[in-house]
Protein backbone atom coordinates (compact mmCIF):
# COMPACT_ATOMS: atom_id res chain seq x y z
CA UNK A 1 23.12 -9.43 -7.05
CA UNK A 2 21.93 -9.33 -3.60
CA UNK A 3 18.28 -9.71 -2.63
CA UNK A 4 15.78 -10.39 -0.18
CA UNK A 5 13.98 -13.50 -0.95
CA UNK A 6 11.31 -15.72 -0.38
CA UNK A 7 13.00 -19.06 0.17
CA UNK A 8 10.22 -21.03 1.41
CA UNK A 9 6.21 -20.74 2.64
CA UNK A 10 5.75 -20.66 6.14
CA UNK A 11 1.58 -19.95 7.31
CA UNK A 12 2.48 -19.63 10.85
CA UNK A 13 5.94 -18.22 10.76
CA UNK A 14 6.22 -15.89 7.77
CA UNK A 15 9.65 -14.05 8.21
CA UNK A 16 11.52 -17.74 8.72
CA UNK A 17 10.79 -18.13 5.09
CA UNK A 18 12.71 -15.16 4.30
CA UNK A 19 16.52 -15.05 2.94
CA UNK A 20 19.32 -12.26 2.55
CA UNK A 21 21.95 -13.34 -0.08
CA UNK A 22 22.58 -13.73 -3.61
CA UNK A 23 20.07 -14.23 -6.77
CA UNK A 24 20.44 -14.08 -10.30
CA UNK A 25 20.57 -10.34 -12.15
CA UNK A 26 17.41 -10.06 -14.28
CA UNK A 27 17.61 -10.98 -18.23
CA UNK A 28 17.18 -8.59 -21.10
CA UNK A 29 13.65 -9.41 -22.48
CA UNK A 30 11.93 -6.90 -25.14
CA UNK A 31 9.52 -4.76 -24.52
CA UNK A 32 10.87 -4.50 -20.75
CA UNK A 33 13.41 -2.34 -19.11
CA UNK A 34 15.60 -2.99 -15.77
CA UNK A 35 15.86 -0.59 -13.28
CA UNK A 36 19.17 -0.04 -10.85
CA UNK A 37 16.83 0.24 -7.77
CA UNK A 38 17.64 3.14 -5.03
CA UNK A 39 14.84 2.83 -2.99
CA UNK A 40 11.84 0.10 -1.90
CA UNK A 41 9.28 -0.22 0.35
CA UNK A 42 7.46 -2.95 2.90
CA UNK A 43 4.14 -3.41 2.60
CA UNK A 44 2.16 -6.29 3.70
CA UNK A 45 1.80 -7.85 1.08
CA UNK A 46 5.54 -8.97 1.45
CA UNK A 47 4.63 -10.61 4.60
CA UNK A 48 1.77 -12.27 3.17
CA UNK A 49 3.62 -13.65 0.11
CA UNK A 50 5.56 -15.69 2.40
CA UNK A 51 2.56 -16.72 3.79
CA UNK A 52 2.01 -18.15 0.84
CA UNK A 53 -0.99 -15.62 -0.42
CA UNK A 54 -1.00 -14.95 -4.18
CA UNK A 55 2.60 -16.89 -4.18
CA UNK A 56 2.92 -20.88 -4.47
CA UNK A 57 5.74 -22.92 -3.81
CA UNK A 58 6.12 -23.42 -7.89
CA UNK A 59 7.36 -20.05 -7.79
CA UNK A 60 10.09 -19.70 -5.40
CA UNK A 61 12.64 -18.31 -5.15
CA UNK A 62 10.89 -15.39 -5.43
CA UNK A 63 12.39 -11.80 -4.75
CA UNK A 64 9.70 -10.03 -2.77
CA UNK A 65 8.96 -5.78 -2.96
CA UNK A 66 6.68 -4.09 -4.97
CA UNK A 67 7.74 -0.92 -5.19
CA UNK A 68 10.63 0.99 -5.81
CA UNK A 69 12.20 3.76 -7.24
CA UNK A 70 15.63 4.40 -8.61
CA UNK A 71 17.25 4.91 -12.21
CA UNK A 72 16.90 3.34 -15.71
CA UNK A 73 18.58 1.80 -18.07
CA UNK A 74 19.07 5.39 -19.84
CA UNK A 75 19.97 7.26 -16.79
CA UNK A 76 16.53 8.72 -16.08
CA UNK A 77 15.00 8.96 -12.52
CA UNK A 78 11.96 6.53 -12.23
CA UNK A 79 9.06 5.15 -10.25
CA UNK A 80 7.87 1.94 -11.14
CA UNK A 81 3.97 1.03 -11.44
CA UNK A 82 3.39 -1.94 -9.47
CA UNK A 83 0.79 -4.18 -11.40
CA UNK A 84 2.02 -6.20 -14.42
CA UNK A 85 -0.26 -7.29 -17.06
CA UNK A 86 -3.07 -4.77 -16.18
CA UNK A 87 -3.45 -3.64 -20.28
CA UNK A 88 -0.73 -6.12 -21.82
CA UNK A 89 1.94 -3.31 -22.74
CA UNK A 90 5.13 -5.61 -22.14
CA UNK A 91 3.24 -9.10 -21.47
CA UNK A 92 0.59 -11.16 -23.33
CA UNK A 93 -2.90 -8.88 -23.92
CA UNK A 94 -4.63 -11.76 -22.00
CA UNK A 95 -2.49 -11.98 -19.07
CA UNK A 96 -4.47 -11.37 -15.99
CA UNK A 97 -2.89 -8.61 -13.75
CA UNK A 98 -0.50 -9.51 -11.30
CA UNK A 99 1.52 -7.62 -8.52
CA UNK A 100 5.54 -7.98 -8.58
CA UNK A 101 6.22 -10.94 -6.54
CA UNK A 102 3.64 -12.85 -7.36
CA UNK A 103 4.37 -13.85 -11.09
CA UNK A 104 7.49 -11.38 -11.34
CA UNK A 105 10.59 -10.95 -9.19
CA UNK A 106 10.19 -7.97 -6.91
CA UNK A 107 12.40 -4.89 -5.91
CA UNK A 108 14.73 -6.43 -2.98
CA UNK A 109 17.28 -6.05 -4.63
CA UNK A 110 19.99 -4.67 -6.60
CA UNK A 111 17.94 -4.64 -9.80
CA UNK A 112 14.16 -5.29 -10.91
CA UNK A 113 13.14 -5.69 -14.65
CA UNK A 114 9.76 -4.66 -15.14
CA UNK A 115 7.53 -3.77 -18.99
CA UNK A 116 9.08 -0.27 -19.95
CA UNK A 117 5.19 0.88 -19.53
CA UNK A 118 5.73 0.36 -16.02
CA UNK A 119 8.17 2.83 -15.61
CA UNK A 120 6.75 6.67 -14.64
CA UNK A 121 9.20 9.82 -14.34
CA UNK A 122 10.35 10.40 -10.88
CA UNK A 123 9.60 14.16 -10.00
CA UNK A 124 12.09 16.15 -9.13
CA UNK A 125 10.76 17.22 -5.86
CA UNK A 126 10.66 13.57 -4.17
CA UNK A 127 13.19 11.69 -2.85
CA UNK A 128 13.81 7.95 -4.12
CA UNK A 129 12.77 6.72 -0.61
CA UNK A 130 9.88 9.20 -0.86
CA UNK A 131 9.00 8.18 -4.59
CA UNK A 132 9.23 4.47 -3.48
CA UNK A 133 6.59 4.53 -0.67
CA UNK A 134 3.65 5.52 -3.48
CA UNK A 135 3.08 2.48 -5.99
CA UNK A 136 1.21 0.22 -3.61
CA UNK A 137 0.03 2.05 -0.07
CA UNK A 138 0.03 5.24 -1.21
CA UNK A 139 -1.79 4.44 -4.76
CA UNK A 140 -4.21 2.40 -3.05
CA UNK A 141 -5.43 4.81 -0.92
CA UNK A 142 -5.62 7.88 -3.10
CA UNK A 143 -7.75 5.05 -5.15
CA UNK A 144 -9.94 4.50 -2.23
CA UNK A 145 -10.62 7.83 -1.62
CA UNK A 146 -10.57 9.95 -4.75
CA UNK A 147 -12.08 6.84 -7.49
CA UNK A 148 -14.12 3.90 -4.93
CA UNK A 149 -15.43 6.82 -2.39
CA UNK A 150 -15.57 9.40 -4.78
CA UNK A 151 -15.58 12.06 -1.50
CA UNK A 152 -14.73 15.59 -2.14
CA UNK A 153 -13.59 18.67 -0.26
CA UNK A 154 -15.36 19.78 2.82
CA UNK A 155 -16.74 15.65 2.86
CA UNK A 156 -15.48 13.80 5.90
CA UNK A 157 -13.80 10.07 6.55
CA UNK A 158 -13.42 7.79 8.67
CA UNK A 159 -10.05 6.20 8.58
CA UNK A 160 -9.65 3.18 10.53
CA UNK A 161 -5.98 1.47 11.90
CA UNK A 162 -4.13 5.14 12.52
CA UNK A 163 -0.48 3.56 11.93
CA UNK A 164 -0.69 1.18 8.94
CA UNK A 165 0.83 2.56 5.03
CA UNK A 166 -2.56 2.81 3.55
CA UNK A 167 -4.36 4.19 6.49
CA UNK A 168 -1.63 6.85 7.16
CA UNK A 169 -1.84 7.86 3.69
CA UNK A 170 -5.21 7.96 3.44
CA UNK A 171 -5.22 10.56 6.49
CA UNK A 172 -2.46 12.56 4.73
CA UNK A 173 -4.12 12.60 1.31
CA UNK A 174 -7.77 13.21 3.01
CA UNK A 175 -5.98 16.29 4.87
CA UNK A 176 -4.40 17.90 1.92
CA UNK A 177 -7.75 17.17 -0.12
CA UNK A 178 -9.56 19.41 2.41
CA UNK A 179 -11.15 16.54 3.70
CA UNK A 180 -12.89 16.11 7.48
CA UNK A 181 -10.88 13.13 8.58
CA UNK A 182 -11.54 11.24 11.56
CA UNK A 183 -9.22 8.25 12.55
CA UNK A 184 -9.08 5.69 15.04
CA UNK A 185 -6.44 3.38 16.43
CA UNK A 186 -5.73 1.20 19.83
CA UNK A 187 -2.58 2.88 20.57
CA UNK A 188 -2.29 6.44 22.28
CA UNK A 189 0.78 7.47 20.01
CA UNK A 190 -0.78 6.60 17.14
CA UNK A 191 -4.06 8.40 17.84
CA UNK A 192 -1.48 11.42 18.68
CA UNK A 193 0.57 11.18 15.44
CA UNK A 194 -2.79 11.28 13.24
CA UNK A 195 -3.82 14.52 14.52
CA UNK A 196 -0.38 15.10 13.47
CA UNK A 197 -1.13 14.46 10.33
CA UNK A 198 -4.21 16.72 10.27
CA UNK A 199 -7.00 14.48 11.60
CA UNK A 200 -9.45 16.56 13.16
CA UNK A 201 -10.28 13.58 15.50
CA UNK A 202 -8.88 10.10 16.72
CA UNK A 203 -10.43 8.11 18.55
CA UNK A 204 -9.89 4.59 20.29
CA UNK A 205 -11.02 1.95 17.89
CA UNK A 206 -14.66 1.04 18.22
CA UNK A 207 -15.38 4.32 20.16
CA UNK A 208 -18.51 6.40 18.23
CA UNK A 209 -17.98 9.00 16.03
CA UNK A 210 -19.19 12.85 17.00
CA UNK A 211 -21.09 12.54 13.43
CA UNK A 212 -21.46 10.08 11.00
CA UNK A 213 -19.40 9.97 7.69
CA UNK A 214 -19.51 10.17 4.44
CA UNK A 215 -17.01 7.42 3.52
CA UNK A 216 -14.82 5.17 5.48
CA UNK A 217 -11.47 3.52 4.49
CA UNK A 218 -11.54 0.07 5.43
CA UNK A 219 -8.29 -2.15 5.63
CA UNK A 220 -8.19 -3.51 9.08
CA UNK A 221 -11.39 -5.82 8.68
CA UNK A 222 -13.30 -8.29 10.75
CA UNK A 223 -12.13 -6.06 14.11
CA UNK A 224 -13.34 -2.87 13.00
CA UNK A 225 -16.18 -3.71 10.58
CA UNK A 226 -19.63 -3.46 12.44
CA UNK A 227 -18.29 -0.18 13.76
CA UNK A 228 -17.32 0.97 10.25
CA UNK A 229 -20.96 0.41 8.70
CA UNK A 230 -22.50 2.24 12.00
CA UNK A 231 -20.34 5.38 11.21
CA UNK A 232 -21.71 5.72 8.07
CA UNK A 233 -24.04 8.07 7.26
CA UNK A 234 -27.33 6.81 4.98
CA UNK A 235 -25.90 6.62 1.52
CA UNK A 236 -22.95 6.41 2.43
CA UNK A 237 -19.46 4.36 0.95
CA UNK A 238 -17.34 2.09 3.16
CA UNK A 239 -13.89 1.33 0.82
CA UNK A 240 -12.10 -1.72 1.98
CA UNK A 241 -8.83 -2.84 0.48
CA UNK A 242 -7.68 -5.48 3.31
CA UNK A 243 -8.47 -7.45 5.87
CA UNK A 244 -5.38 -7.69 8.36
CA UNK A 245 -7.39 -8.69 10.89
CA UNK A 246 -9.21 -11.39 9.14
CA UNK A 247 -11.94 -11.52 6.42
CA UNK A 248 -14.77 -12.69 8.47
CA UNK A 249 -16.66 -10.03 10.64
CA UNK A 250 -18.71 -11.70 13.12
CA UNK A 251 -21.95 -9.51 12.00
CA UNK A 252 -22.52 -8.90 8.50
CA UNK A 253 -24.12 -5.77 8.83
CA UNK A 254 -26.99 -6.52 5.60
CA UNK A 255 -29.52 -4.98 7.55
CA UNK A 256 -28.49 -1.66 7.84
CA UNK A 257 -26.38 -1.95 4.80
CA UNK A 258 -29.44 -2.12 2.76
CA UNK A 259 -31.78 -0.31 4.95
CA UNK A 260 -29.58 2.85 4.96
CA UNK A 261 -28.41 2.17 1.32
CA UNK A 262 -25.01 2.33 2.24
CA UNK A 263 -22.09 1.10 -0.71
CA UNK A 264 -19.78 -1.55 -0.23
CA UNK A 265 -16.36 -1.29 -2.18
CA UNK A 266 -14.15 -3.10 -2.98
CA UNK A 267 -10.40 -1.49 -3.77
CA UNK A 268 -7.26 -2.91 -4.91
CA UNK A 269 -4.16 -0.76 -6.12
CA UNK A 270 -4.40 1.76 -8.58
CA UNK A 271 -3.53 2.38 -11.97
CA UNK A 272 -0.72 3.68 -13.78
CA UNK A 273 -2.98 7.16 -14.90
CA UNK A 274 -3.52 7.30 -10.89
CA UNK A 275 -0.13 6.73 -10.03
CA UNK A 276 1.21 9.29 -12.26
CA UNK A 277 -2.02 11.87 -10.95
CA UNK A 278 -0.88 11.01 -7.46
CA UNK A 279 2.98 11.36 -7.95
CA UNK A 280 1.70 14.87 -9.24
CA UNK A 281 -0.31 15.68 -6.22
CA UNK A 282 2.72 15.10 -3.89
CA UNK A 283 4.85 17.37 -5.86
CA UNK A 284 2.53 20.09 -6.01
CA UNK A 285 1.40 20.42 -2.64
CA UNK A 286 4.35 19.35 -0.98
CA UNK A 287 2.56 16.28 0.69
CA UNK A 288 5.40 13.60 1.11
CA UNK A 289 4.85 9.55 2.79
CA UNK A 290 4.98 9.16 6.49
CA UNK A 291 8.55 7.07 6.56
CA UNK A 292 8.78 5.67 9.89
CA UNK A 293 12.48 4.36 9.04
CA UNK A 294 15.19 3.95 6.62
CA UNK A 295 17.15 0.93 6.89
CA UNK A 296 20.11 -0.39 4.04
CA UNK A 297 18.64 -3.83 2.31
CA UNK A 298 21.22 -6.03 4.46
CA UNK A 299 19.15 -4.97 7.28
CA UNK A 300 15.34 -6.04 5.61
CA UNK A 301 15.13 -8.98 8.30
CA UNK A 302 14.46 -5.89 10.98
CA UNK A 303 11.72 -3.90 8.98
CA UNK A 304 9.76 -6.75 8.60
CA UNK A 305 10.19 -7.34 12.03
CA UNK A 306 9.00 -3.91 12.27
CA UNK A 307 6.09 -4.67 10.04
CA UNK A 308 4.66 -8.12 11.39
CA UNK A 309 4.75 -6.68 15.26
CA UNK A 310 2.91 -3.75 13.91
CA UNK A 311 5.52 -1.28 15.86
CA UNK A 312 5.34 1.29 13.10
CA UNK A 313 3.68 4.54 11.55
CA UNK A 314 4.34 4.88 8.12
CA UNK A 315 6.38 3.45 6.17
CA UNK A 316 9.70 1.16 6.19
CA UNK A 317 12.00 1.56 3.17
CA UNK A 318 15.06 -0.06 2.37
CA UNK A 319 17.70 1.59 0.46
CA UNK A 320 20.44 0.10 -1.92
């Protein structure tokens, strides 16, 4: 079946580790289902897996993606939870957690075999390249704001790096949440596509904040950090779930962190009851991703392209 791969590790030049070509179908296994796939999604976690981040050499090849949506082996329409090994439906009941791709072969491709636990009910009203953008960007920032932050209607957020998956989700969920969402970015079109997306406010990064917040989502890191714990307000939550711009700050913070009592979480994906809550959400409201472009598979080399030079808002999704 045809695939985009991981062929090799490159630290300094991710993408020349990637491939386009052929890979073995997945094998029948019990206890796990595969999935024809219709629909997947970048995220950067792709780009750091062939970095070498949470995948070794041992592993490769390894088909990268972690989400996707498409059609099972009984002809229902299905989204696919992301983490394996979370509660040990479908693997051992001590397997640590993983993300497809880094234990598992990922959704590049024509198929992906994942535990049949992993497999949610595609609503009706989404798309498959709608459906696909959710398991990993999507999930971790409704996680971020709705579990980690814990902020509720009429609350407001900072959202920092207007343009990334998570961040533009987070606006979009924080909007339709009735959330007071500010956002900040360096570029003027992104600043101008987050009010889009109902940000009452964005601002170039770093600039100060008409009032301080009540949570901020955090995934840009050591570039944005110091200006993320001043917009708090005392008491309040800073969420981070990345660091794109590295993982050191070059000021810590600690004094007014504990001075102003201010929370300091940390936020990885979601779970499958949050996935399925958040798949519900979308249907309901009508909220749908920001896709910044659809592009067939054969064509993956461009959106991560796309991804690594940052040139995006929203989401790239490749179709089969």
């Amino acid at each position: 079946m045809f695939a985009a791969y991981a062929a090799r590790i490159d630290r300094d030049q991710p993408l020349n580790g990637l491939e386009l070509g052929e890979r073995p179908a997945p094998a029948d296994r019990p206890g796990w289902t595969t999935v024809n796939v219709k629909a997947a999604s970048l995220n950067h976690h792709d780009l750091w897996s062939l970095r070498g981040v949470g995948l070794g050499e041992e592993a490769l090849p390894m088909i990268l993606g972690c989400d996707a949506a498409g059609i099972d082996q009984n002809g229902n329409e299905v989204v696919l939870h992301s983490v394996i090994g979370e509660t040990g439906h479908g693997v051992g009941p001590r397997e640590r957690r993983s993300i497809l791709t880094e234990k598992y072969q990922g959704t590049f491709a024509e198929q992906v075999t994942v535990p049949e636990w992993n497999v949610l009910p595609k609503p009706k009203e989404l798309s498959f390249e709608e459906a696909a953008c959710l398991p990993t960007a999507w999930l971790t920032a409704y996680r971020m704001l709705f579990t980690n932050a814990g902020v509720r209607p009429g609350d407001s957020v900072l959202v920092q790096g207007a343009g990334g998956g998570v961040a533009t989700a987070a606006i979009a969920l924080g909007k339709a949440a009735g959330l007071r969402v500010f956002a900040t970015s360096r570029d003027e079109a992104k600043r101008k596509r987050a009010l889009e997306l109902g940000a009452v406010e964005a601002l170039e990064s770093g600039a100060r904040l008409p009032q301080r917040v009540d949570a901020v989502i955090e995934t840009v890191g050591a570039a944005t950090w110091s200006h993320s714990v001043k917009s708090l307000r005392p008491g309040g939550t800073l969420v981070i779930s990345g660091a794109t711009s590295g993982p050191n700050p070059p000021a810590a913070e600690l004094n007014r962190i504990f001075f102003l009592e201010l929370k300091v979480v940390g936020s990885t994906m979601g779970s499958k009851d949050e996935l399925e809550d958040l798949l519900s959400f979308c249907a309901a409201t009508g909220l749908r991703p920001v896709i910044d472009e659809v592009l067939p598979l054969d064509r993956a080399r461009e959106g991560f392209e796309k991804m690594a030079g940052g040139d995006l808002f929203g989401k790239v999704v490749l179709t089969v």
